[in-house]
Structures are given as structure tokens and as C-alpha cells.
Protein backbone atom coordinates (compact mmCIF):
# COMPACT_ATOMS: atom_id res chain seq x y z
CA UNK A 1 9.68 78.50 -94.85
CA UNK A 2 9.31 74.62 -94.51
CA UNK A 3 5.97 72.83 -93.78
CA UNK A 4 5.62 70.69 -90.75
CA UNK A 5 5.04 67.03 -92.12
CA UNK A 6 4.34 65.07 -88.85
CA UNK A 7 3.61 66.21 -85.27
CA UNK A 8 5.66 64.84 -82.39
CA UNK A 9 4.92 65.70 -78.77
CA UNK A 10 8.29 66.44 -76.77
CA UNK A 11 6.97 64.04 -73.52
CA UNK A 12 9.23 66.30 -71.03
CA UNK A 13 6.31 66.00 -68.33
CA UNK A 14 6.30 62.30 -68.63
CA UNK A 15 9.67 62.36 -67.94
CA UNK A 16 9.66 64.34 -65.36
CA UNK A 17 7.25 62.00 -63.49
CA UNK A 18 9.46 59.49 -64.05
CA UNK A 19 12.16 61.46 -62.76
CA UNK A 20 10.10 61.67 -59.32
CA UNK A 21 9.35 57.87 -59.45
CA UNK A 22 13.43 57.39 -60.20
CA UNK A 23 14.69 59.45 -57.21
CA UNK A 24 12.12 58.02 -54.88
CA UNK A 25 13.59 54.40 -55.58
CA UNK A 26 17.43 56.07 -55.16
CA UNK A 27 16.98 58.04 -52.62
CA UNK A 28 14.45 56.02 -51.12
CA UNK A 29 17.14 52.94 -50.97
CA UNK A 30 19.68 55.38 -49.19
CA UNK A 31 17.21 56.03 -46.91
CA UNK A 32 16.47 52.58 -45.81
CA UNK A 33 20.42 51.88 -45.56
CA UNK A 34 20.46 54.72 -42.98
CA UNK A 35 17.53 53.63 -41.13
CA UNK A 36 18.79 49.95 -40.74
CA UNK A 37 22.29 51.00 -39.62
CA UNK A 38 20.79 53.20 -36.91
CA UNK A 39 22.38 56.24 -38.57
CA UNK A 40 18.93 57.98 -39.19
CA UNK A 41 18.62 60.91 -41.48
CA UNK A 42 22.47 62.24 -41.37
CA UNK A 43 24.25 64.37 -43.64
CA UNK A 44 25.58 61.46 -45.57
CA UNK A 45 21.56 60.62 -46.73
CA UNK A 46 20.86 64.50 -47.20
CA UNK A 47 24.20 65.48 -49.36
CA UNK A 48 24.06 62.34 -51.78
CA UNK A 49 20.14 62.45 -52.04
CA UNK A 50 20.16 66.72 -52.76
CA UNK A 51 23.24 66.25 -55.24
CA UNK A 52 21.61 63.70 -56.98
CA UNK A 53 18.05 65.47 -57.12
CA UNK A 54 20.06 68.43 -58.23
CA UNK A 55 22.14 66.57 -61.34
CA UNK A 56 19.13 65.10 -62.83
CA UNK A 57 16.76 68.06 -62.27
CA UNK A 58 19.47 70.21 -63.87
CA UNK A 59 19.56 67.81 -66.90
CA UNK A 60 16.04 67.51 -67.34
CA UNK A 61 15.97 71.40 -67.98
CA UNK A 62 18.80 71.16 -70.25
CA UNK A 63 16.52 68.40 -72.25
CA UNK A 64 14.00 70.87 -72.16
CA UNK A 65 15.26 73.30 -74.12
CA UNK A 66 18.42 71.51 -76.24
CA UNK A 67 16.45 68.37 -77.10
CA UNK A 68 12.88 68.45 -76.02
CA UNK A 69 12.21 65.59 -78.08
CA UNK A 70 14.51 63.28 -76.86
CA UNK A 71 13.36 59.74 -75.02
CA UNK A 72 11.56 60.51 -72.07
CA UNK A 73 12.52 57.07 -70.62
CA UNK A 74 16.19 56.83 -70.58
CA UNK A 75 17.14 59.77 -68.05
CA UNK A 76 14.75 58.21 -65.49
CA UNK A 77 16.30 54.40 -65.43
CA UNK A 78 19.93 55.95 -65.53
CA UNK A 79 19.20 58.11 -62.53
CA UNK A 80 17.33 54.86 -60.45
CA UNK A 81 20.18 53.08 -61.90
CA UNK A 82 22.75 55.39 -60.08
CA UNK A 83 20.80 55.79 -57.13
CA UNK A 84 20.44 52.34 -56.03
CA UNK A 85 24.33 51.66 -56.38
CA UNK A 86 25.17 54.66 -54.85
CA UNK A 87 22.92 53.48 -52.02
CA UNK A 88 24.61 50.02 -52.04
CA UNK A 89 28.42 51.41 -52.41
CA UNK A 90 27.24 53.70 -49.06
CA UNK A 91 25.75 50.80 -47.29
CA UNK A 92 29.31 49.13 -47.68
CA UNK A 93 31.21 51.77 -46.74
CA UNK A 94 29.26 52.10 -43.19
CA UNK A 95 30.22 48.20 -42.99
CA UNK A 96 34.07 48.99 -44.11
CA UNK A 97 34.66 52.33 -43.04
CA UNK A 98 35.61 53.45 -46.81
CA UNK A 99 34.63 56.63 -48.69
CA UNK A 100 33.86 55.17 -51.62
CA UNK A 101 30.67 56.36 -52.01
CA UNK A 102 31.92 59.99 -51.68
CA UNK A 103 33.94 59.32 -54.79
CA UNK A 104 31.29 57.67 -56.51
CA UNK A 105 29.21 60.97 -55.81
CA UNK A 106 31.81 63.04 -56.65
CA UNK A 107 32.22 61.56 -60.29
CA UNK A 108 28.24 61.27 -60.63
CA UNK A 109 28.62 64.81 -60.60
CA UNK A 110 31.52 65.19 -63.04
CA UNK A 111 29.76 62.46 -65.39
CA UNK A 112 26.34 64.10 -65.18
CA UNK A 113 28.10 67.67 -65.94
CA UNK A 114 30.13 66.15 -68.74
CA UNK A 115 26.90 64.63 -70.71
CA UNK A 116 25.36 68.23 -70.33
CA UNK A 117 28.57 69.30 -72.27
CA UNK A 118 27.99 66.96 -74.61
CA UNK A 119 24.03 67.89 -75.35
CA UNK A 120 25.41 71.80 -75.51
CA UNK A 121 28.73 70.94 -77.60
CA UNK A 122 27.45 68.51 -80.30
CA UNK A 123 24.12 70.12 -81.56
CA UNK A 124 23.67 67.20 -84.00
CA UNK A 125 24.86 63.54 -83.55
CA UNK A 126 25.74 63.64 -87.70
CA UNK A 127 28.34 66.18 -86.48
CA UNK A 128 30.44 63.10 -85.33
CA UNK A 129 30.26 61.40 -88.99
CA UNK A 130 32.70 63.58 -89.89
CA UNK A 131 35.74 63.03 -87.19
CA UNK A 132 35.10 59.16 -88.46
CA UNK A 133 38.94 58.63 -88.55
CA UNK A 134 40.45 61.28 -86.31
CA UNK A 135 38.24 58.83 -83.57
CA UNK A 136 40.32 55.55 -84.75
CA UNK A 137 43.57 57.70 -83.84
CA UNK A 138 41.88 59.29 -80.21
CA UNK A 139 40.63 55.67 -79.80
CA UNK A 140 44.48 54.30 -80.61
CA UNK A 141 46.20 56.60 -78.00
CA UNK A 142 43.58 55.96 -75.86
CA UNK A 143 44.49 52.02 -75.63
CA UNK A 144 48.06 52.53 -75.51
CA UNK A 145 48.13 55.09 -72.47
CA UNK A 146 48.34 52.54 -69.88
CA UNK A 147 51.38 50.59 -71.95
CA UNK A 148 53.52 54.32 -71.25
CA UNK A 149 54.96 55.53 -67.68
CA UNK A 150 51.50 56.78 -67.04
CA UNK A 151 50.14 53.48 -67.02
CA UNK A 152 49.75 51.73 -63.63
CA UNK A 153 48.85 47.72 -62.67
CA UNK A 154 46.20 47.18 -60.51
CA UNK A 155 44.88 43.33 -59.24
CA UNK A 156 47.34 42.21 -62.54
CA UNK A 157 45.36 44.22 -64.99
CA UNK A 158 47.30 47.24 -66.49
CA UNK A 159 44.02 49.31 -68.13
CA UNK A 160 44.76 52.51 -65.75
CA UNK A 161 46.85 55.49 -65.80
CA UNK A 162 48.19 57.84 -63.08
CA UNK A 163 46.03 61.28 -63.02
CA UNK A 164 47.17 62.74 -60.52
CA UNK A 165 44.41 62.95 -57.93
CA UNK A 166 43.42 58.95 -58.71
CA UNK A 167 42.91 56.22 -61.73
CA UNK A 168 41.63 56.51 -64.54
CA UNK A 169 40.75 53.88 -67.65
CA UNK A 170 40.98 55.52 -70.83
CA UNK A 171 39.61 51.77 -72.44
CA UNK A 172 36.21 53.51 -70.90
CA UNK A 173 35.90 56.31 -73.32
CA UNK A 174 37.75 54.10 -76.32
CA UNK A 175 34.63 52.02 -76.14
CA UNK A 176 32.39 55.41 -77.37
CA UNK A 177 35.17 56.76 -80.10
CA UNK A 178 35.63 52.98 -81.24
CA UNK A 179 31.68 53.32 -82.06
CA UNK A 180 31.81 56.55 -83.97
CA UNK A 181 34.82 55.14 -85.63
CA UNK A 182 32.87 51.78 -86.92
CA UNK A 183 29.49 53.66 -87.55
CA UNK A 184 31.46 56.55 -89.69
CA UNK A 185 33.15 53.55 -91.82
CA UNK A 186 30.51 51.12 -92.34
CA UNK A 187 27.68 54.02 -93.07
CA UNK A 188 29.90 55.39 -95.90
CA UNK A 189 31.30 51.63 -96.88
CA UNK A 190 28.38 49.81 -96.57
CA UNK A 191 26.89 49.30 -100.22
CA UNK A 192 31.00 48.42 -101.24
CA UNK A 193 30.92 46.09 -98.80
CA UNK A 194 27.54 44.40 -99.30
CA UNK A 195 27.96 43.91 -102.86
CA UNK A 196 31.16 42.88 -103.24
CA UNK A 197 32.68 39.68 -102.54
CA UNK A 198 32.67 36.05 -103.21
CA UNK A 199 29.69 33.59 -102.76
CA UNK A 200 30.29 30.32 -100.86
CA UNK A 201 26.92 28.38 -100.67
CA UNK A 202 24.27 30.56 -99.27
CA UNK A 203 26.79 32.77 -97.09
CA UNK A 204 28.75 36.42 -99.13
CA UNK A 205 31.84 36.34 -97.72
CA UNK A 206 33.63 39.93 -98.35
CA UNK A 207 36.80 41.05 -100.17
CA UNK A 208 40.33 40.39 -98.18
CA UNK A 209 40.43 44.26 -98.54
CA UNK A 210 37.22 45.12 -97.15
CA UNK A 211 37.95 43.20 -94.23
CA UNK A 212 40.20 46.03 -92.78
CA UNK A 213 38.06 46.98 -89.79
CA UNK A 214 37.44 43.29 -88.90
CA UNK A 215 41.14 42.60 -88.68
CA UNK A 216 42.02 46.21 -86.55
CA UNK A 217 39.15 45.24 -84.74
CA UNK A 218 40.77 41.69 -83.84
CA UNK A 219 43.88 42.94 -83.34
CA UNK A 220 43.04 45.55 -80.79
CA UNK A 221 40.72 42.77 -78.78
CA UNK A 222 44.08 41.07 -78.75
CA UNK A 223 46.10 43.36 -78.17
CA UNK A 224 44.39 44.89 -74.94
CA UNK A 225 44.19 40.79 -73.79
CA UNK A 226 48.00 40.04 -74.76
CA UNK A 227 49.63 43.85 -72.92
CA UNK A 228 46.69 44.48 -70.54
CA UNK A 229 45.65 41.29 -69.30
CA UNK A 230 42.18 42.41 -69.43
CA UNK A 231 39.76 39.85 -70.90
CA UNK A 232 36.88 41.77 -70.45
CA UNK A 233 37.71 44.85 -72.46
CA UNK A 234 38.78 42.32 -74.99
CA UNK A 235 35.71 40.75 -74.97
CA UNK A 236 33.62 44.46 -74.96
CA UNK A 237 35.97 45.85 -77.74
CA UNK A 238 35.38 42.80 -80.43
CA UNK A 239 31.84 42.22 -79.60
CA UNK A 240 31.10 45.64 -80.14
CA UNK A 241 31.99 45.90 -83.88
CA UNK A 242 30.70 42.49 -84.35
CA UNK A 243 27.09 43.78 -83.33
CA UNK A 244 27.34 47.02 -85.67
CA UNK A 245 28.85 45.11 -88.74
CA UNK A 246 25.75 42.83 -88.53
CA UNK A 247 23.31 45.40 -88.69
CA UNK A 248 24.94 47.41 -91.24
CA UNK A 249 24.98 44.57 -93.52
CA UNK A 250 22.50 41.45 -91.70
CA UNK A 251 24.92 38.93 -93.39
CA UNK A 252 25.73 35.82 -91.47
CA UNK A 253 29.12 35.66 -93.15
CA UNK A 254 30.08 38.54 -91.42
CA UNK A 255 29.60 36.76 -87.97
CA UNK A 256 30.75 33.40 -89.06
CA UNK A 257 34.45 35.18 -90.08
CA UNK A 258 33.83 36.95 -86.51
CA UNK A 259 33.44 33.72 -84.69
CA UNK A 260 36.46 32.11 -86.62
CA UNK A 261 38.42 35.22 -85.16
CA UNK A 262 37.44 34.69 -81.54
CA UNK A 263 37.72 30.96 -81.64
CA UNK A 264 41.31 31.41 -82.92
CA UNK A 265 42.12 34.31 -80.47
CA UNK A 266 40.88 32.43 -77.84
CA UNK A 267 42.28 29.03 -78.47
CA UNK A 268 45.92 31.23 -78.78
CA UNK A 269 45.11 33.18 -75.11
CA UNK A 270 44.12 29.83 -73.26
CA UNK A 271 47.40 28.04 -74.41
CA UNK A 272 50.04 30.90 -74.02
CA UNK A 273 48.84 33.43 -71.22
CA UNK A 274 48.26 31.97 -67.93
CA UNK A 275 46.30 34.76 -66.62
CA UNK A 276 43.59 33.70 -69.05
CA UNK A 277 44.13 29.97 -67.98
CA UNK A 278 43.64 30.79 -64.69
CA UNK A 279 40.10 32.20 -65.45
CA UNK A 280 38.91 29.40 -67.07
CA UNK A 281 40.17 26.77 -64.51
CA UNK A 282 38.95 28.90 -61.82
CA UNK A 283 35.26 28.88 -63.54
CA UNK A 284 35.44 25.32 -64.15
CA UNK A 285 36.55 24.04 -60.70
CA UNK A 286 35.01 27.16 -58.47
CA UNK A 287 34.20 24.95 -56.04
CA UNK A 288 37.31 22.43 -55.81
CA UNK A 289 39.29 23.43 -52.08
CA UNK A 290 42.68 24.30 -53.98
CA UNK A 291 40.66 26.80 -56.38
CA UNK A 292 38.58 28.15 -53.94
CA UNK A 293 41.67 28.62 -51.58
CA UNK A 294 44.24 29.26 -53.93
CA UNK A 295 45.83 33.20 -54.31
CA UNK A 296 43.56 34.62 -57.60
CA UNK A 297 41.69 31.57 -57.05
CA UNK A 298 37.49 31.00 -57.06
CA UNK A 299 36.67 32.68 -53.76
CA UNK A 300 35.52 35.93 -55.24
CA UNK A 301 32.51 34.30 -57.03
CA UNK A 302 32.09 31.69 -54.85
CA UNK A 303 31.10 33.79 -52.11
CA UNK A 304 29.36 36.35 -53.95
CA UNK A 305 27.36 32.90 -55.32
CA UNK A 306 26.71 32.24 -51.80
CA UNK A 307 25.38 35.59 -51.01
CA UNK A 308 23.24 35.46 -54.02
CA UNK A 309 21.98 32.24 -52.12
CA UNK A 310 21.20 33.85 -48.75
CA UNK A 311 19.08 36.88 -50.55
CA UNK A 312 16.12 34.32 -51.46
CA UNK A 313 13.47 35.37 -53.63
CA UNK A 314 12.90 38.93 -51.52
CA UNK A 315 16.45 39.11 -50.49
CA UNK A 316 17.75 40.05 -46.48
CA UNK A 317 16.65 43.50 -46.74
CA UNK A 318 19.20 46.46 -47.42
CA UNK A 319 21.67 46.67 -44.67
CA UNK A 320 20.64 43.26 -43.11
CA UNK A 321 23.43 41.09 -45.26
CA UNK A 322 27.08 40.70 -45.14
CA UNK A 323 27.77 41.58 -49.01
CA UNK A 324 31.21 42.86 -47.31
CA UNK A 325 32.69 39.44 -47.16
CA UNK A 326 32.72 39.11 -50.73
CA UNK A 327 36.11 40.74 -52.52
CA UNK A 328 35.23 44.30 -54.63
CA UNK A 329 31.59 44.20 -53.54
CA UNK A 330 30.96 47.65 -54.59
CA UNK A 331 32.91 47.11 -57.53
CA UNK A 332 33.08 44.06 -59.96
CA UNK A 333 30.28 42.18 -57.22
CA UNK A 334 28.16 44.84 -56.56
CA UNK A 335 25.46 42.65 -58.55
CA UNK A 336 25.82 39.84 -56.00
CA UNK A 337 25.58 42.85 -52.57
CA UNK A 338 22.49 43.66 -54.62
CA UNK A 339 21.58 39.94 -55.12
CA UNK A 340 21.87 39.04 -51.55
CA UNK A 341 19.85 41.93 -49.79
CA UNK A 342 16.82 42.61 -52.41
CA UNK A 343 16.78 39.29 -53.83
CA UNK A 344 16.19 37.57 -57.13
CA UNK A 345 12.94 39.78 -57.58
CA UNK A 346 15.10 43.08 -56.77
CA UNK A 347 17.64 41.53 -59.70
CA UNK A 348 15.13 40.78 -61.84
CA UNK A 349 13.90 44.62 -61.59
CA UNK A 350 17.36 45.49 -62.12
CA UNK A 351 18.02 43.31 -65.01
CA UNK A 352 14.93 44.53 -66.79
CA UNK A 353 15.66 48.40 -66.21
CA UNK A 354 18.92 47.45 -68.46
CA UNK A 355 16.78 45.83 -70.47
CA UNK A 356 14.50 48.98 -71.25
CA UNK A 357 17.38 51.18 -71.14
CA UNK A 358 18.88 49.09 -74.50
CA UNK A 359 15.73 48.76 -75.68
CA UNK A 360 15.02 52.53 -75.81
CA UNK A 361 18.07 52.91 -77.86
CA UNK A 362 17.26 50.36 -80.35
CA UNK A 363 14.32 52.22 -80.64
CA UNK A 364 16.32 55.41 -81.11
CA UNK A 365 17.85 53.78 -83.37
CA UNK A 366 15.18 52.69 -85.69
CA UNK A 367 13.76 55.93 -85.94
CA UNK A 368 16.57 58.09 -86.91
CA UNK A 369 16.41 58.75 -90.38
CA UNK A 370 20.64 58.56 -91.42
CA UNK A 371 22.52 55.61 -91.27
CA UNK A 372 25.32 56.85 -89.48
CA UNK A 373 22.77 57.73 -86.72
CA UNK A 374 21.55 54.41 -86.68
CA UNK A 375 24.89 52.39 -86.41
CA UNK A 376 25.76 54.68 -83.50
CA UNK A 377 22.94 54.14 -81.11
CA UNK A 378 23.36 50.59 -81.63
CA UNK A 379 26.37 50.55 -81.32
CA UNK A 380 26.53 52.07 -77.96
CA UNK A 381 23.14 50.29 -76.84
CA UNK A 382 24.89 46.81 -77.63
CA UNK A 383 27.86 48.20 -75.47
CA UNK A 384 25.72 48.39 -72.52
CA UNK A 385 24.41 45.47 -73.00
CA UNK A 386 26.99 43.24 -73.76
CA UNK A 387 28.69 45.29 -70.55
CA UNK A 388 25.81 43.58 -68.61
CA UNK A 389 25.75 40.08 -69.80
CA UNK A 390 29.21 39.87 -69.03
CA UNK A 391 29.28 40.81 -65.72
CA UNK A 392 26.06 39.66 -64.55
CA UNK A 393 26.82 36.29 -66.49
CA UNK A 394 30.96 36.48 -64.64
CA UNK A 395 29.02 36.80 -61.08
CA UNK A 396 26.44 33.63 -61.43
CA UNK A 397 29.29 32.06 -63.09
CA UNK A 398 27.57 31.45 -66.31
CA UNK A 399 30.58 32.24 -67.83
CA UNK A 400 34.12 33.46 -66.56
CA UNK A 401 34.53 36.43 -64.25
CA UNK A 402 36.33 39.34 -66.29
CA UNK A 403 36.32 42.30 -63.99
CA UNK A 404 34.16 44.58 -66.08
CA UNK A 405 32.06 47.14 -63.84
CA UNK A 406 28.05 47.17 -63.74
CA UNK A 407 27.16 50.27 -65.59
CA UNK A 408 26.26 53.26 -63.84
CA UNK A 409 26.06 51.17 -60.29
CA UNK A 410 29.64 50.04 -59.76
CA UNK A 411 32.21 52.12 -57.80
CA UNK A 412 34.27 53.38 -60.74
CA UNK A 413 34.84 56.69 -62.15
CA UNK A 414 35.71 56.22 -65.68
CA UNK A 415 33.53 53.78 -66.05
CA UNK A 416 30.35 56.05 -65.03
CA UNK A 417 31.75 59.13 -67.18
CA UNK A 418 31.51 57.19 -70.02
CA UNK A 419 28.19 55.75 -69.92
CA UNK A 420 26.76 59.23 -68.93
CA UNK A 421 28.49 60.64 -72.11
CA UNK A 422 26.88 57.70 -73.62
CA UNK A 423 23.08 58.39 -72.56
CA UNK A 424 24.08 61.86 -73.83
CA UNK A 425 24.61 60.90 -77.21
CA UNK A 426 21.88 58.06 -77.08
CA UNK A 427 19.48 61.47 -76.24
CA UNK A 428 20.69 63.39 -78.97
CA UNK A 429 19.77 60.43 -81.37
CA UNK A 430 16.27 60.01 -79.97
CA UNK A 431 15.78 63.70 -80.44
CA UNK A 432 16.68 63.68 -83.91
CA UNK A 433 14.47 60.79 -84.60
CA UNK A 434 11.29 61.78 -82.63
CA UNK A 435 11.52 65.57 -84.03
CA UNK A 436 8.44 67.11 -86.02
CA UNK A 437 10.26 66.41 -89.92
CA UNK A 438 10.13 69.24 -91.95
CA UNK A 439 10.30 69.64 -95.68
CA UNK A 440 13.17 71.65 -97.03
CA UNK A 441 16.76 71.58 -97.75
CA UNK A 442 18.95 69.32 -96.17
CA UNK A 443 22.03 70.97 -94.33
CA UNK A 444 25.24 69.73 -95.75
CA UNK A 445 27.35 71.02 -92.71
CA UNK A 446 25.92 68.08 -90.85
CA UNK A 447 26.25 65.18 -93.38
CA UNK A 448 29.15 64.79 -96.22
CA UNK A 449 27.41 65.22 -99.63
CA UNK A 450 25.14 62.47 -100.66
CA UNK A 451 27.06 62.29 -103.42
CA UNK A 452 30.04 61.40 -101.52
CA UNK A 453 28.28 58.33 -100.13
CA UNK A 454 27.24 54.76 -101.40
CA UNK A 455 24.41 54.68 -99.46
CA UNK A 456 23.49 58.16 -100.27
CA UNK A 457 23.75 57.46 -103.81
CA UNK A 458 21.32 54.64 -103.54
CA UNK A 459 18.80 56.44 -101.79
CA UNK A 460 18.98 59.20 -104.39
CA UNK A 461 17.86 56.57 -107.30
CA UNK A 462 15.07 55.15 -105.21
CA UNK A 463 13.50 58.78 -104.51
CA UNK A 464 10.25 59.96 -106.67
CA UNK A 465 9.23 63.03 -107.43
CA UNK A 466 6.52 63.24 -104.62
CA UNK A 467 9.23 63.47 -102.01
CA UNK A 468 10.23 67.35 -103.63
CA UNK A 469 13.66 66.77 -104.93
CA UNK A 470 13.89 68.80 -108.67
């Protein structure tokens, strides 16, 4: 029988205040929507408020008992997070007369159900180390589905395919398999490709050879811009192994070769796609008549720049704007509907929820114990993040608008399955990391033999009697 080394407390009551806090600011928000647009208490407020009570109270059992010591911080923002654009997509579908916020429940409730899979399904995030390359193949098919018949074009981006019943963007869940894919190969490769290579001054540049992932990982950035038109998954895809490359290894070179890439890439797109041209020209002149007028033009962020305006510091109050007269409010501008009716200080509140939400899995992160675990959660931390700077930087035109949706607030089904599945597996990782440690022996169905590994190989040498191994 092992010995318990360290004692952890599982924090499940903390989070369930925070839970309370959480639904009172979502539920809360749809509250006020109702109350401004004279529509009181009507079933609308009671069926999205009780589903979303229930899909967060029903995972917060589920942590209880399948990973009690997981991050009692993380469930809480993602629910306000949800809550406060499903009260925002419902406020502009009073103004519209759309549904949208039906669907938007409707695939809350299919996200939230399909992370609960995930925490019963995958007992142990190291479980994932081993489907490394069977995830570059699911990730592969995954990209090219909306190049076949079931593929469909939508506002001149073809990232969609037919289901059936609606849409769906499969370049959603490639972002998470893409992750295990780069963590599983740079865990196992990551003493080859830290030692090896040529020195140029004070930067290590790696072997031709080792630079395998890099070079899929260009291509595919390229390849969704080139056949998909879509800049921001190009720009997601890319940035996302740059980020996990750099912490498995912290050399510079590594981002200097990754910057060469892009620059290239880039400097290709602007001159021979004019979908990308018209991006950039429509960011630089936003505000010159022809842009602004022009069909695919500026007006988009122009206006949703002028209802950031209007909101002020405390912002027009929730339903007292007109966030409807910006294009895709609830969608790709539902930062600037949120801008103009809570203001910069509502924003700011926003913006540093995100902030604690990556910032929790960094910390899950730094406390799990295997270095697959660790690439993973920062992998898919840096995802949302990057996810936010894009589109919060496309709406206050900091940089150009790519069409990227605001996790877990946007109108978008795919796009909220997948970052669901991804606090899932950001859960499991805190678990693992937070759990009491226990002395004994380690399981190899969860981890390929240390032997098998570079990095286990090292860690062997640098272990000492004291720590029990015979």
C-alpha cells in the first residue's frame, strides 16, 4: 500500500460558490435584457437560466467524484463566460427576431454533455500520449472535410460542412487533436531536438530533419489560407505549435525560423490571394468612403468601432444600444454588442476573466508532473488565448479582422463544443497535478516506458536513491 507524500484539499465548495457567483452574473444579465425590453420574466429567461443552472450543476457533481481535485476556478469563468453571451445573443434576437440564442442553448447543452464524456471516457490525460499520431491523421481529415462535397462556402470562407440539421467546422476540433499531436511529438522528441543541431552565434538552430513538424505545421497554416480562405484559422493553427515548440525547448531559434515562416507565408498570401489583400486594405483605410462603402469593405468594424464609442466607460446599459446595426453582432462582433452596452469597464472584466481562465491552465500546467501533460495544457491555454487576441485585437482594429468567434460567447456551435471539450481536458490536467502524490509504482498503461523516451531517460540518470527507485 503506498504512503501519502503531500496533502491536497479537493476545493469543490469553493467552486461551488463560485458557481453561484457565475450564474448570478449569467443569469442575472438575461434578466436585465428581459426587464429592459419590457418582456419581464418569460419563458425565454426561465428555460435558458434553468438549463444553464442545470449543465453546470450537473458538471460540478461529475467533478466531484471523477476529479475532485481539479481547478476550482475554471468551471466558474466558463459558465459566466457563457452566460453573458448567451444573454447578449438573446438580447439581439428580441431586436432581430432570430432564434439564435435557442441554438446557442441548444449546443451549450450538447458541449457541456460532451466535456462530461470526456471527464468519464479519458480517466487520465497521459491516455492521449499514446494516439500521438493517429491525432495528426483525425486532425488531417478533419481539415480537408470542407475541400469534399460536404464542404459548404459561407461569407467566402469554405471551413464548414453540411450535417444535416446545420454547419459545422471541423477546423474547431482540429485545433484540440493538432495539440495532442504536437505535445505527443515534442514530449518524446524533445532531448533529440534540443541537443542536436548547428550553432549560429548565440541562437541552436535544429537539424533540416527535425524540423518536420515545423514545416507540416506551415504547410497546413497555408494550406487552410490558400483552399479555405480563412486567415484566422491560419493564424490559430501556426501560432499554436509555435507557442508549444517554445516551451518544450525555450530556444529563440525555434521562433526566429517560425517568424521567417510567417513573414514568407504572408508576404506570398498578400501578393497572390486577393481575399487576403482585401483584409489588409480594408484595415488600413477603414475609414476612407470607398472602403467603408465598398461590398466586403470596412463597415463591419467601423461600426462595431463606433458602438464601442457610444458604450463609454459604463457602457448604455444592456438592451439600451443598437449593437444590431453592426454585421454578425452575435457572432464575429459580439465583443463590440458587449463593448457598446457595458462599456470599457464591462470589457475590461471580460478581458480579464480570459485572462484567469489561461492563467489557470498555465498553472495546470506547471504542476503536472509529465511532460506530455504539460505541453498539452499549454497548448490548449495558448489556443484560447491567441483565439482572444485575435478577435478582440480584429474588432478595435489593432490588427485585421479574421472572422474567428469569441470563445464560449459567440453564436457558434462548433466553436463552443470545442472549447468545452477543451476545459474538459484542461480539468483533467489540473486534477492530475493538484492530486495527493503517492509513492509506489508507476502505471505503464498510462505512459510508454521511460525507457522508450529521451526525456524519460534523462530523468532516470538524475534520480537518487532517496526518491525509492532500486
Amino acid at each position: 500500500m503506498s504512503d501519502l507524500l503531500t496533502v491536497a484539499k479537493p476545493r469543490r465548495n469553493i467552486e461551488a460558490l463560485l458557481l453561484l457567483v457565475a450564474l448570478l452574473v449569467g443569469v442575472g444579465a438575461n434578466m436585465i435584457v428581459g426587464l429592459d425590453e419590457d418582456r419581464g420574466f418569460d419563458s425565454d429567461f426561465w428555460v435558458q437560466g434553468g438549463t444553464l443552472m442545470a449543465l453546470v450543476v450537473v458538471f460540478h457533481l461529475v467533478l466531484r467524484f471523477r476529479a475532485k481535485y481539479a481547478d476550482p476556478v475554471i468551471l466558474p469563468i466558463v459558465t459566466a463566460l457563457n452566460g453573458i453571451g448567451l444573454a447578449m445573443i438573446h438580447r439581439l434576437d428580441i431586436t432581430n427576431g432570430d432564434t439564435a440564442a435557442d441554438r446557442q442553448l441548444l449546443w451549450s447543452t450538447v458541449a457541456v454533455a460532451a466535456g462530461i464524456a470526456v471527464m468519464f471516457v479519458i480517466k487520465d490525460h497521459r491516455i492521449l500520449r499514446r494516439y500521438t499520431y493517429i491525432s495528426l491523421i483525425v486532425s488531417a481529415i478533419l481539415l480537408l472535410l470542407p475541400l469534399t462535397p460536404l464542404g459548404t462556402t459561407i461569407n467566402g470562407a469554405r471551413i464548414w460542412i453540411n450535417v444535416g440539421v446545420g454547419t459545422f467546422q471541423p477546423g474547431e476540433i482540429a485545433k484540440i487533436t493538432l495539440a495532442i499531436f504536437f505535445a505527443g511529438y515534442l514530449s518524446t522528441n524533445r532531448d533529440l531536438i534540443l541537443l542536436a543541431g548547428r550553432k549560429v552565434g548565440p541562437l541552436q538552430f535544429p537539424r533540416m530533419q527535425d524540423m518536420g513538424p515545423m514545416i507540416v505545421a506551415w504547410l497546413v497554416s497555408i494550406g487552410v489560407l490558400v483552399f479555405q480562405r480563412d486567415l484566422g484559422s491560419s493564424i490559430l493553427f501556426f501560432g499554436l505549435f509555435m507557442a508549444m515548440i517554445y516551451v518544450a525547448t525555450s530556444r529563440v531559434s525555434w521562433v526566429v525560423i517560425g517568424l521567417g515562416l510567417l513573414a514568407v507565408g504572408g508576404f506570398a498570401a498578400l501578393q497572390l490571394f486577393g481575399h487576403v489583400q482585401q483584409r489588409i486594405h480594408g484595415w488600413l483605410n477603414a475609414f476612407d468612403p470607398e472602403v467603408y462603402n465598398a461590398v466586403g469593405g470596412s463597415y463591419q468594424v467601423v461600426q462595431g468601432l463606433f458602438g464601442l464609442a457610444s458604450g463609454g466607460l459604463i457602457g448604455t446599459g444592456l438592451g439600451q444600444g443598437r449593437p444590431d446595426l453592426v454585421t454578425f453582432a452575435n457572432s464575429d462582433m459580439i465583443i463590440a454588442a458587449l463593448g457598446e452596452e457595458l462599456g470599457l469597464i464591462g470589457i475590461f472584466a471580460i478581458v480579464l476573466m480570459y485572462v484567469l481562465l489561461v492563467s489557470r491552465g498555465f498553472r495546470a500546467a506547471l504542476g503536472t508532473k509529465d511532460g506530455f501533460g504539460k505541453l498539452l495544457a499549454c497548448g490548449l491555454s495558448f489556443t484560447i488565448a491567441l483565439q482572444c487576441f485575435v478577435v478582440i485585437g480584429g474588432v478595435t482594429r489593432l490588427i485585421p479582422l479574421t472572422g474567428l468567434t469569441t470563445p464560449f460567447m459567440s453564436a457558434g456551435g462548433s466553436s463552443l463544443l470545442a472549447n468545452w471539450i477543451i476545459v474538459a481536458l484542461l480539468l483533467l490536467i489540473s486534477d492530475a497535478s493538484r492530486r495527493p502524490v503517492t509513492s509506489g509504482p508507476v502505471s505503464t498503461d498510462m505512459v510508454p516506458a521511460m525507457s522508450e523516451s529521451p526525456i524519460g531517460a534523462s530523468a532516470r540518470a538524475r534520480r537518487t536513491p532517496k526518491e525509492g527507485v532500486e
